[in-house]
N, C-alpha and C. Protein backbone atom coordinates (compact mmCIF):
# COMPACT_ATOMS: atom_id res chain seq x y z
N UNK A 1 0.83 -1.20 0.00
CA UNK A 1 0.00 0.00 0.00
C UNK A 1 0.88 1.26 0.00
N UNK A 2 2.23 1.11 0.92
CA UNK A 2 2.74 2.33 0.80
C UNK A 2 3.40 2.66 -0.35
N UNK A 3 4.05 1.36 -1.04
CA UNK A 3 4.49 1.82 -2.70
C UNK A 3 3.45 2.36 -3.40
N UNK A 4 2.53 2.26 -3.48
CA UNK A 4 1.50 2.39 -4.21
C UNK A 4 1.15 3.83 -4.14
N UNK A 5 0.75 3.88 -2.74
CA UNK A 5 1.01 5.91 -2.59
C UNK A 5 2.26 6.79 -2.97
N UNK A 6 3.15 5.75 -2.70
CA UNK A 6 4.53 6.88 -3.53
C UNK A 6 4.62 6.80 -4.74
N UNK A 7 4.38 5.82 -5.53
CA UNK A 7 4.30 5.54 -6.97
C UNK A 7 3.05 6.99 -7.51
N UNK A 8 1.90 6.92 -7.17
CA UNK A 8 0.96 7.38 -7.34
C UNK A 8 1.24 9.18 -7.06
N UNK A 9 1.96 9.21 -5.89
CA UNK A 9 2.44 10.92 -5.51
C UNK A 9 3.98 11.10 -6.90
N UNK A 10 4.39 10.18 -6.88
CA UNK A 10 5.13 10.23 -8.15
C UNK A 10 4.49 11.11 -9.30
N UNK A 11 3.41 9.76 -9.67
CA UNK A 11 3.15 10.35 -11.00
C UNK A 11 2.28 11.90 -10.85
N UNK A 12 1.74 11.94 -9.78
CA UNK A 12 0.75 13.18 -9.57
C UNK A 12 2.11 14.55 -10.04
N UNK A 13 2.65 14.87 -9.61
CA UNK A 13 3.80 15.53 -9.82
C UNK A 13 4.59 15.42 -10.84
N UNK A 14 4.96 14.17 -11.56
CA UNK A 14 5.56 13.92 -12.96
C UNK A 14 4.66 14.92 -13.75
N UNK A 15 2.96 14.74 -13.72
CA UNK A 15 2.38 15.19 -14.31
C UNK A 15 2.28 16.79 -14.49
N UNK A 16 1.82 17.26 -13.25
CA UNK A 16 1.75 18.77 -12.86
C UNK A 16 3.08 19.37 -13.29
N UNK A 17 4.56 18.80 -13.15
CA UNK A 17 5.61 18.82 -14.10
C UNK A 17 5.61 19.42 -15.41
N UNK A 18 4.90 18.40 -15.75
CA UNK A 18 5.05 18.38 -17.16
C UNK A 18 4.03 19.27 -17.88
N UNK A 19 2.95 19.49 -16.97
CA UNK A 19 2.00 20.36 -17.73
C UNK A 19 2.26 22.27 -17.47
N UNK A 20 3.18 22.07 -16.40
CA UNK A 20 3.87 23.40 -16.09
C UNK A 20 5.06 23.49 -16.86
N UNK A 21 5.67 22.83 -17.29
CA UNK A 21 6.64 23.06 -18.43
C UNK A 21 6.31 23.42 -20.03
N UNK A 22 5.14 22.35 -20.24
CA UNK A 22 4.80 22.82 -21.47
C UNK A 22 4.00 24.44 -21.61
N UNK A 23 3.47 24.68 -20.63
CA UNK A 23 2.40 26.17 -20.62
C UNK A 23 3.51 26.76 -20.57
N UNK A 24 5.12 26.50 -20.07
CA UNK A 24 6.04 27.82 -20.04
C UNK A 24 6.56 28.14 -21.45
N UNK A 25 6.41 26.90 -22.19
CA UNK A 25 7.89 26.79 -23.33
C UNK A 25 6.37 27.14 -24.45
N UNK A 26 5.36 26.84 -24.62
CA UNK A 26 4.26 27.21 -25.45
C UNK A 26 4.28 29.02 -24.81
N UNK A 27 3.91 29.64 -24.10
CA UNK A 27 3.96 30.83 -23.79
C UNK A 27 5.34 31.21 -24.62
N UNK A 28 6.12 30.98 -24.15
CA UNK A 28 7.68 30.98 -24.40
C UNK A 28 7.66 31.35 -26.59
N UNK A 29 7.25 30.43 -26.62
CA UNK A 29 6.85 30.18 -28.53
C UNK A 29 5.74 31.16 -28.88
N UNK A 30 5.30 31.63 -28.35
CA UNK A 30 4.29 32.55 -28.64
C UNK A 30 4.75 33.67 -28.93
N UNK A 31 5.59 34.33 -27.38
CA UNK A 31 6.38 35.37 -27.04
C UNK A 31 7.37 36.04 -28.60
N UNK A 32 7.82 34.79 -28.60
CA UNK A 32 8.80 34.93 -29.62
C UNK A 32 8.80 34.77 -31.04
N UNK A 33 7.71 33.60 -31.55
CA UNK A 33 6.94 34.03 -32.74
C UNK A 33 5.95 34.48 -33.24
N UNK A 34 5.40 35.22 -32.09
CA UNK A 34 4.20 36.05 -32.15
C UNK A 34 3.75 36.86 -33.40
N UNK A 35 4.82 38.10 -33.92
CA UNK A 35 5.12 38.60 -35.04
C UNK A 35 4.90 37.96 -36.18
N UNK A 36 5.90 36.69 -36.29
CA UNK A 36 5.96 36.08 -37.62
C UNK A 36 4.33 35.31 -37.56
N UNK A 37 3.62 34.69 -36.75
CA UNK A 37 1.98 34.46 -36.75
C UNK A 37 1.60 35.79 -37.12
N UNK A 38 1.56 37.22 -36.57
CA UNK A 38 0.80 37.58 -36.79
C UNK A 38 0.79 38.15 -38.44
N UNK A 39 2.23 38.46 -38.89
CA UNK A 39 2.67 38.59 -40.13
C UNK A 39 2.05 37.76 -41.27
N UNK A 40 2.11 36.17 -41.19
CA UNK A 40 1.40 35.32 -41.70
C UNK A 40 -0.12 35.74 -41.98
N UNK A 41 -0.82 36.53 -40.81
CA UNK A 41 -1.89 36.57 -41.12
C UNK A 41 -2.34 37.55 -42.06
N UNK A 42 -0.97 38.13 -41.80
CA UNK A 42 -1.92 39.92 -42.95
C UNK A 42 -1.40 39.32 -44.11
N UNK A 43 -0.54 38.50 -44.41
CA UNK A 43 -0.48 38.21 -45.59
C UNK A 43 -1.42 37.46 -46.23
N UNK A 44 -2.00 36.16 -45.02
CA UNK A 44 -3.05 35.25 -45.99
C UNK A 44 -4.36 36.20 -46.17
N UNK A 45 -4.73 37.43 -45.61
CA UNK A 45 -5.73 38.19 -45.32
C UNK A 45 -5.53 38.95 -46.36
N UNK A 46 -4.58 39.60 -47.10
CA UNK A 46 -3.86 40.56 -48.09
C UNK A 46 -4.46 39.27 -49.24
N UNK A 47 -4.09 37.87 -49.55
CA UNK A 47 -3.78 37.72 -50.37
C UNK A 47 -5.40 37.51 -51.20
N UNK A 48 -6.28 36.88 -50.00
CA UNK A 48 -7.37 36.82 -50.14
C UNK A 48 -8.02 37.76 -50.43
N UNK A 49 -7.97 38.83 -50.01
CA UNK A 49 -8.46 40.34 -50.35
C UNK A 49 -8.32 40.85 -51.74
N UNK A 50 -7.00 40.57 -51.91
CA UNK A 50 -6.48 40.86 -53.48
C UNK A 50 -7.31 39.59 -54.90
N UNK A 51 -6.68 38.22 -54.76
CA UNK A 51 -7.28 37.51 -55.51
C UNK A 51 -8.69 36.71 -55.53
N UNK A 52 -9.66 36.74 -54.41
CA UNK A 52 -10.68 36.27 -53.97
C UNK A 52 -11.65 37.30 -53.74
N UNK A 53 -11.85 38.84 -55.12
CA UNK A 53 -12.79 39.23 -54.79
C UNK A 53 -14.03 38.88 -55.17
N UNK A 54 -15.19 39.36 -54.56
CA UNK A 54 -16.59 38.96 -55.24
C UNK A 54 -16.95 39.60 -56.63
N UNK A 55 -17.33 39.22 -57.13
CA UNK A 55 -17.88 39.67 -59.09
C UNK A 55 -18.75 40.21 -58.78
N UNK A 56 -19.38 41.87 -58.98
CA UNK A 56 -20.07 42.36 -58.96
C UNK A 56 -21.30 41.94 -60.01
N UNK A 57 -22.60 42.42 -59.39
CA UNK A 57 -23.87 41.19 -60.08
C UNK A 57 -24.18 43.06 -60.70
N UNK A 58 -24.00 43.02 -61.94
CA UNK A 58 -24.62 44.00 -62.98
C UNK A 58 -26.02 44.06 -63.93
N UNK A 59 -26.68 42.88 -63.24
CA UNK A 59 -27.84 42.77 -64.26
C UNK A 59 -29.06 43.81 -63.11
N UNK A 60 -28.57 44.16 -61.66
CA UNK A 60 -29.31 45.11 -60.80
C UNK A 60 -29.94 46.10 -60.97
């Protein structure tokens, strides 16, 4: 029984670990390619704007 609780307080903490590491290093990736995402966007937003306009309906 008592391995079982240390095994178990193990993993409780392996876990909380690991999910506090990834929220730092994802924050972390954000921080730092934030720009180039947001850059990406005015471009796919630019490109769509430019070649995906609507055809004006002239028979109105």
């Amino acid at each position: 029984m008592f391995l079982f609780l240390a095994l178990l307080l193990i993993l409780v903490l392996l876990i909380a670990f690991i999910l506090i590491t990834i929220s730092v290093f994802g924050a972390g990736f954000i921080v730092v390619f934030g720009d180039v995402i947001v850059c990406i966007a005015i471009i796919v937003f630019l490109i769509k704007k430019i070649f995906f306009k609507k055809k004006k309906n002239k028979n109105k």
